[in-house]
C-alpha atoms as a PDB file:
ATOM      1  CA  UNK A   1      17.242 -12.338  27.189  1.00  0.00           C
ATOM      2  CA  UNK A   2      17.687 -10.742  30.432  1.00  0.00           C
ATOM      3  CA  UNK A   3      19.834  -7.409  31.211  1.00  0.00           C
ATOM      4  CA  UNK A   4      23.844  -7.733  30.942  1.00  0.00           C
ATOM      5  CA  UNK A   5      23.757  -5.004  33.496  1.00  0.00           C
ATOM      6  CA  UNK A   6      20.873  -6.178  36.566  1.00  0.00           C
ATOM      7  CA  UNK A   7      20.055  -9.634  35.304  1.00  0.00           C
ATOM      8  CA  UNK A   8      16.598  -9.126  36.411  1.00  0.00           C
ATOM      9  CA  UNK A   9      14.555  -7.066  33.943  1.00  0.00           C
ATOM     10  CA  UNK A  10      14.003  -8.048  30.273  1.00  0.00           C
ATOM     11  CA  UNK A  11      16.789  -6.268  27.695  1.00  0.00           C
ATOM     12  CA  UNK A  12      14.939  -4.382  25.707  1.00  0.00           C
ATOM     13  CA  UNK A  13      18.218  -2.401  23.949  1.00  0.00           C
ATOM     14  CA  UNK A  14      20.050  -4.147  21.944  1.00  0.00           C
ATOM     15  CA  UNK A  15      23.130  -1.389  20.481  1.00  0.00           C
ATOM     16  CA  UNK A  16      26.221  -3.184  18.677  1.00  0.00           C
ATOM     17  CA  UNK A  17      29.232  -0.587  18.462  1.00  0.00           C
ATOM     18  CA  UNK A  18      32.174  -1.423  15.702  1.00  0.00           C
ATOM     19  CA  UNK A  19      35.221   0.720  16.753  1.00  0.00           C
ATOM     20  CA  UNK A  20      37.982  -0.097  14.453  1.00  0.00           C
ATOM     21  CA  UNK A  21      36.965  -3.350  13.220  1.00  0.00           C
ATOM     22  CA  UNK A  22      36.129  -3.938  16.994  1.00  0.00           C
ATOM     23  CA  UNK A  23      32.607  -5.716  17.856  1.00  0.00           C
ATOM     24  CA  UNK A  24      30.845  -4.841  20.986  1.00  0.00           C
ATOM     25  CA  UNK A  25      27.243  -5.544  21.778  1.00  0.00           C
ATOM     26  CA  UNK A  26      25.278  -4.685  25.161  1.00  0.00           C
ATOM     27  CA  UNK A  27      22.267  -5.886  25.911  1.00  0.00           C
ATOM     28  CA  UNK A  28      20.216  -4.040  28.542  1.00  0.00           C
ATOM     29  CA  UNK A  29      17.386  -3.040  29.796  1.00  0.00           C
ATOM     30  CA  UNK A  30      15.685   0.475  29.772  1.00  0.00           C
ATOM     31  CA  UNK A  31      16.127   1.690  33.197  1.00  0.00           C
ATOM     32  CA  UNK A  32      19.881   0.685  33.077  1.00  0.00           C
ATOM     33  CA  UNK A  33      20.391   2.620  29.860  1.00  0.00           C
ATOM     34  CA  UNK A  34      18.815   5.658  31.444  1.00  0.00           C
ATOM     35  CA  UNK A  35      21.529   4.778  33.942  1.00  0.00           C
ATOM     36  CA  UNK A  36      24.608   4.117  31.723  1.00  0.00           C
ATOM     37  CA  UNK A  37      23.747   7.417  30.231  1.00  0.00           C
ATOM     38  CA  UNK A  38      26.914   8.496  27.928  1.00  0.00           C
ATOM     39  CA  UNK A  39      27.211   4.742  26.060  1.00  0.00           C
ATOM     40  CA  UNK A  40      23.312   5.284  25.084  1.00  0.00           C
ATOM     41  CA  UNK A  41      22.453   8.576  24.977  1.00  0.00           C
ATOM     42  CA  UNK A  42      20.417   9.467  22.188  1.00  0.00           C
ATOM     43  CA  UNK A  43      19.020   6.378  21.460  1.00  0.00           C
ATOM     44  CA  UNK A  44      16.080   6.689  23.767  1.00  0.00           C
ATOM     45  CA  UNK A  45      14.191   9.426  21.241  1.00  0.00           C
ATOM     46  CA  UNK A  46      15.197   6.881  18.701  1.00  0.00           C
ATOM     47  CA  UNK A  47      12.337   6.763  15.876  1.00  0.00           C
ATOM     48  CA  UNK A  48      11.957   4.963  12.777  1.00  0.00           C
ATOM     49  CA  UNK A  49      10.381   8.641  11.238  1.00  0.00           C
ATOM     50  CA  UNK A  50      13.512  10.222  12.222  1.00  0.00           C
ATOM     51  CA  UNK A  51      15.504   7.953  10.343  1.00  0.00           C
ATOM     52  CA  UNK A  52      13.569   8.330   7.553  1.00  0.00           C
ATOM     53  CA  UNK A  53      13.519  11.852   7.642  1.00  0.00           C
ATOM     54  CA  UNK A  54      17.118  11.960   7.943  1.00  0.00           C
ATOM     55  CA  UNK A  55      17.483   9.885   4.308  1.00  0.00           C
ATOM     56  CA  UNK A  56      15.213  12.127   2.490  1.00  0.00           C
ATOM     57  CA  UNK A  57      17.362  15.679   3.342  1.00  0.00           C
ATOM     58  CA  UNK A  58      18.949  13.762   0.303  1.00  0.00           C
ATOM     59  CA  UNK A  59      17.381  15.121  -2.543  1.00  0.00           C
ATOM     60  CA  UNK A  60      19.538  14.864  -5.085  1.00  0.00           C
ATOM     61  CA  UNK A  61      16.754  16.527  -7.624  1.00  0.00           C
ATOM     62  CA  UNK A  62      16.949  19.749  -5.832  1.00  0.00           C
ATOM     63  CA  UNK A  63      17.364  22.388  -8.029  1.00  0.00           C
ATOM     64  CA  UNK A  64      19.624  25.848  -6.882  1.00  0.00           C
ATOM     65  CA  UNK A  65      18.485  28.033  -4.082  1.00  0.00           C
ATOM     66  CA  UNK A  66      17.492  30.286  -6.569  1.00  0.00           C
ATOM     67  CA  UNK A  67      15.145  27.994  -8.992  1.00  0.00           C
ATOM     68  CA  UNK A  68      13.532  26.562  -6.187  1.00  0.00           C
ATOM     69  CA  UNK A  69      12.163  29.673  -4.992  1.00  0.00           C
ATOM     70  CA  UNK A  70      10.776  30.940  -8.181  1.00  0.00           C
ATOM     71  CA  UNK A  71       8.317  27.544  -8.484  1.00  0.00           C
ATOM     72  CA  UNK A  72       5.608  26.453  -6.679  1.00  0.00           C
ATOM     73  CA  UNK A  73       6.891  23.634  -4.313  1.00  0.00           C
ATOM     74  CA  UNK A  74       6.114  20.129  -5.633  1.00  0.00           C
ATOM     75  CA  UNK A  75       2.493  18.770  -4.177  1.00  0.00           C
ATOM     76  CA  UNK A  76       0.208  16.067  -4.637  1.00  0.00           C
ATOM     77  CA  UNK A  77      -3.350  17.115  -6.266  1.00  0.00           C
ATOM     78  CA  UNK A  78      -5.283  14.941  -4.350  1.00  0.00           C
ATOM     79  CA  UNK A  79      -4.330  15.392  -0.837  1.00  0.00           C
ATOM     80  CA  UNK A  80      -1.745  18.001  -1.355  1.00  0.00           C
ATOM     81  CA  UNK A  81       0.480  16.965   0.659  1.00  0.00           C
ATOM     82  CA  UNK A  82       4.136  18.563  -0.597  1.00  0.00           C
ATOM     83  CA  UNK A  83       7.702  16.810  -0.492  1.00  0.00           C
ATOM     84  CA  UNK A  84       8.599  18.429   2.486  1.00  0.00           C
ATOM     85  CA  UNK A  85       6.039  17.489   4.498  1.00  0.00           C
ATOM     86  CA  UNK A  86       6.537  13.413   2.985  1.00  0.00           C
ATOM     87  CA  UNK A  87      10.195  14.355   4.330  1.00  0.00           C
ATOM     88  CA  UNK A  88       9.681  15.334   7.963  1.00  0.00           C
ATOM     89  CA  UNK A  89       7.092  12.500   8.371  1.00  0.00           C
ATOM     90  CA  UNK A  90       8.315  10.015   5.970  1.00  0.00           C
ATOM     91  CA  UNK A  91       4.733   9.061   5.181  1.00  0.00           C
ATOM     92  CA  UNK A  92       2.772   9.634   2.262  1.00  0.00           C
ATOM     93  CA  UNK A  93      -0.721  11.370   2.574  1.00  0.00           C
ATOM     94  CA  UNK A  94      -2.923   8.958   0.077  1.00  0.00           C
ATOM     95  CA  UNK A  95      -1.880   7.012  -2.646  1.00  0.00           C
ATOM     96  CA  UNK A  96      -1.436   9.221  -5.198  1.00  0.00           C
ATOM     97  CA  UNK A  97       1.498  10.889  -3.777  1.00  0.00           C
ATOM     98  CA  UNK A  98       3.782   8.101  -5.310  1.00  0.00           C
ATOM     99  CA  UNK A  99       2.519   9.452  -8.806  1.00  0.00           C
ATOM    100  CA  UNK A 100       2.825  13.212  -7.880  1.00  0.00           C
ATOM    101  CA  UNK A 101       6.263  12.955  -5.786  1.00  0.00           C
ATOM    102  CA  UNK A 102       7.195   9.861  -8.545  1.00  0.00           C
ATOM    103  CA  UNK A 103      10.379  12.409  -9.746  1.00  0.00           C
ATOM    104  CA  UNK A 104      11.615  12.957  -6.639  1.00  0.00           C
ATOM    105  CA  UNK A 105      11.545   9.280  -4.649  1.00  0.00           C
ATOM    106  CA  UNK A 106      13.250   6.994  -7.367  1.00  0.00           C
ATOM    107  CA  UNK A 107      16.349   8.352  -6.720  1.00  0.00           C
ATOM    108  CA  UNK A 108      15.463   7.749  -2.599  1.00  0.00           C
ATOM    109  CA  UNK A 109      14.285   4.217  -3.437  1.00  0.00           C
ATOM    110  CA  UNK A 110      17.576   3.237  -5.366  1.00  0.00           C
ATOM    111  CA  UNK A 111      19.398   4.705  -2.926  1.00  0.00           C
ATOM    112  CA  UNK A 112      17.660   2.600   0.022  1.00  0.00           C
ATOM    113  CA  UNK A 113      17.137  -0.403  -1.618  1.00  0.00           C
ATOM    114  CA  UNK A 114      19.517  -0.222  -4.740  1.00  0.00           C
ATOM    115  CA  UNK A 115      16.481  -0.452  -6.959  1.00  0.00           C
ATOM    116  CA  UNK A 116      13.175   1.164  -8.392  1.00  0.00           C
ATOM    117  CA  UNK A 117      11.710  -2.428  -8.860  1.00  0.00           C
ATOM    118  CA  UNK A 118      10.343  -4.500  -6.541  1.00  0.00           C
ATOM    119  CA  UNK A 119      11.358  -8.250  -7.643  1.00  0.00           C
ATOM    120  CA  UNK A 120      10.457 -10.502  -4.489  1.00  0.00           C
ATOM    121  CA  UNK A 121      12.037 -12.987  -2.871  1.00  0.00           C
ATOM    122  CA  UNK A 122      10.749 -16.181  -3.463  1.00  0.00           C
ATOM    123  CA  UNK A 123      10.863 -18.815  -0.424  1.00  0.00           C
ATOM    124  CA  UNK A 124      13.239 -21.615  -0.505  1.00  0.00           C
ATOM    125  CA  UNK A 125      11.406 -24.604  -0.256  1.00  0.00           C
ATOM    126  CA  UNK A 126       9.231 -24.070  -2.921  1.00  0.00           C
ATOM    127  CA  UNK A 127      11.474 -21.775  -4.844  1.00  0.00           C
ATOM    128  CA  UNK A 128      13.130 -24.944  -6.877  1.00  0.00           C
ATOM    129  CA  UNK A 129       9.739 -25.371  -8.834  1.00  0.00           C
ATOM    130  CA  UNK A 130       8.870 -21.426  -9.560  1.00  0.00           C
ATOM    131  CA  UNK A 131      12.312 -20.698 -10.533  1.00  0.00           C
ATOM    132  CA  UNK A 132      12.150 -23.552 -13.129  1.00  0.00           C
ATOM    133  CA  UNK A 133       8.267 -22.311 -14.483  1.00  0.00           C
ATOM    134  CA  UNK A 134       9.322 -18.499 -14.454  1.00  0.00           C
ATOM    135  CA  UNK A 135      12.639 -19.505 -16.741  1.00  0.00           C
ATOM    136  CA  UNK A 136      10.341 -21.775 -18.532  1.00  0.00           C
ATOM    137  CA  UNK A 137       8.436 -18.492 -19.314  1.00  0.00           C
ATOM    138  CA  UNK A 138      10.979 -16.564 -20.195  1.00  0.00           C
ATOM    139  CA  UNK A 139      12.703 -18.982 -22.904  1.00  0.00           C
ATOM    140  CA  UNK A 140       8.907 -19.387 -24.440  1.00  0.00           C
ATOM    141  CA  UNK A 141       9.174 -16.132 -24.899  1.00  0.00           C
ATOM    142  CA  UNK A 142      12.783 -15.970 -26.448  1.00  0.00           C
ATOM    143  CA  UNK A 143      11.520 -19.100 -28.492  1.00  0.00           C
ATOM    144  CA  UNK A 144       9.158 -17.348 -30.321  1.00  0.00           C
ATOM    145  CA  UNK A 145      11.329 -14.041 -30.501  1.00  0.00           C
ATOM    146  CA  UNK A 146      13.602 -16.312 -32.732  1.00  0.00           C
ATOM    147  CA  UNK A 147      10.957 -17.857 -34.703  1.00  0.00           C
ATOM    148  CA  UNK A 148       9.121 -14.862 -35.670  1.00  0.00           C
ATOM    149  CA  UNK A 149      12.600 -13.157 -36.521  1.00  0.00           C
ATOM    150  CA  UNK A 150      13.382 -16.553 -38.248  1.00  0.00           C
ATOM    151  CA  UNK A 151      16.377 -17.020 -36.186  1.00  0.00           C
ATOM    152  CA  UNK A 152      15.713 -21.244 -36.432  1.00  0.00           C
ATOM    153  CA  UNK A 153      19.185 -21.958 -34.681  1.00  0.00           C
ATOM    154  CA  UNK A 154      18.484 -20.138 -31.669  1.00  0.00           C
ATOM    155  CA  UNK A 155      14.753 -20.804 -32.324  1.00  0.00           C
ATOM    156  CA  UNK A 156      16.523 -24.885 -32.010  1.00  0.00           C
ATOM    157  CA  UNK A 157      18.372 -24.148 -28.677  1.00  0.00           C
ATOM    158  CA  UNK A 158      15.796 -22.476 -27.106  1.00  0.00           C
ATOM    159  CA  UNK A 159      13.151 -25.470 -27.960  1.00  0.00           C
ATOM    160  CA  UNK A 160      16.117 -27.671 -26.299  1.00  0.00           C
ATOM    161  CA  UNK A 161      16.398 -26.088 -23.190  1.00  0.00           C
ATOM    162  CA  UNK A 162      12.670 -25.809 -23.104  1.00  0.00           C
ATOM    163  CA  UNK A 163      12.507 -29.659 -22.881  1.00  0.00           C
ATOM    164  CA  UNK A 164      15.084 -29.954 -21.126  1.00  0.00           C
ATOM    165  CA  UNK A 165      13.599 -27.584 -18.230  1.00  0.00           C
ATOM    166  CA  UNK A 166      10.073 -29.788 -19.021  1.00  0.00           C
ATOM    167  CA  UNK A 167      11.666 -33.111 -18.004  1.00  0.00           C
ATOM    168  CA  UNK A 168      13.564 -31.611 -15.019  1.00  0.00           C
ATOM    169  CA  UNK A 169       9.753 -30.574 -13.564  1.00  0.00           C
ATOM    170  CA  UNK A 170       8.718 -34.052 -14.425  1.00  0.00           C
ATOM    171  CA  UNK A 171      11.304 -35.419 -12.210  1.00  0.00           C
ATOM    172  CA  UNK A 172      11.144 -33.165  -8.940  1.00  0.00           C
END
């Protein structure tokens, strides 16, 4: 896509503004957004650390001015790197820092991502079958829940669904 502004360099911003419900997207390239100035100041120091530094100044396990000066500030053991260096950088220093800084980031992860959990995405063309074998697993599981808590009628439903499930995978 070429400039909206020149036509004849390569856009390489791409800033969409809502104003009131209002859409607006320009599509230019560098030297015409050093240009433009005012619409796109700003965005030219724009890094993906900054924005990640700006989301963890949310810390919503900070303690009071006060308690937070009395301890030692929170720090990984092996490469001791401390939470507020991981929040000005927004990268870890070695892999134990997830363990170390665990408290502190799963209230930053379920804020970002609405969840602690990672639970995948699983592609749609081939999704039909594992979707069918992961329930599969799950009510073989629930089936013999029920049986070993003697629960036969749900034990029952659960063995019907099972087969039910089986033939559908013999089909596809």
């Amino acid at each position: 896509m070429n400039c909206e502004e020149c036509g004849k360099r390569p856009a390489t911003l791409h800033l969409t503004k809502i104003v009131n419900g209002e859409k607006t997207e320009y599509h230019i390239c560098e030297h015409c957004a050093q240009e433009k100035g005012d619409v796109f100041t700003g965005f030219h120091n724009f890094s993906i650390n900054n924005l990640l530094s700006g989301l963890l100044k949310f810390d919503p396990m900070q303690k009071s001015v006060k308690e937070s000066t009395s301890t030692k500030p929170l720090r990984c053991e092996t490469c001791g790197l401390t939470y507020a260096q991981f929040s000005k950088s927004g990268r870890f220093g070695c892999s134990d820092c997830y363990t170390f800084l665990g408290d502190r980031l799963d209230p930053l992860f379920r804020r970002i991502h609405g969840n602690t959990q990672h639970i995948g995405k699983v592609p749609e063309r081939t999704g039909g079958q594992l979707k069918i074998r992961k329930e599969l697993e799950q009510l073989k599981q629930a089936l013999q829940k029920y049986v070993a808590s003697e629960e036969f009628e749900k034990a029952a439903e659960m063995r019907d669904r099972i087969r039910a499930l089986e033939q559908k995978m013999a089909q596809s």
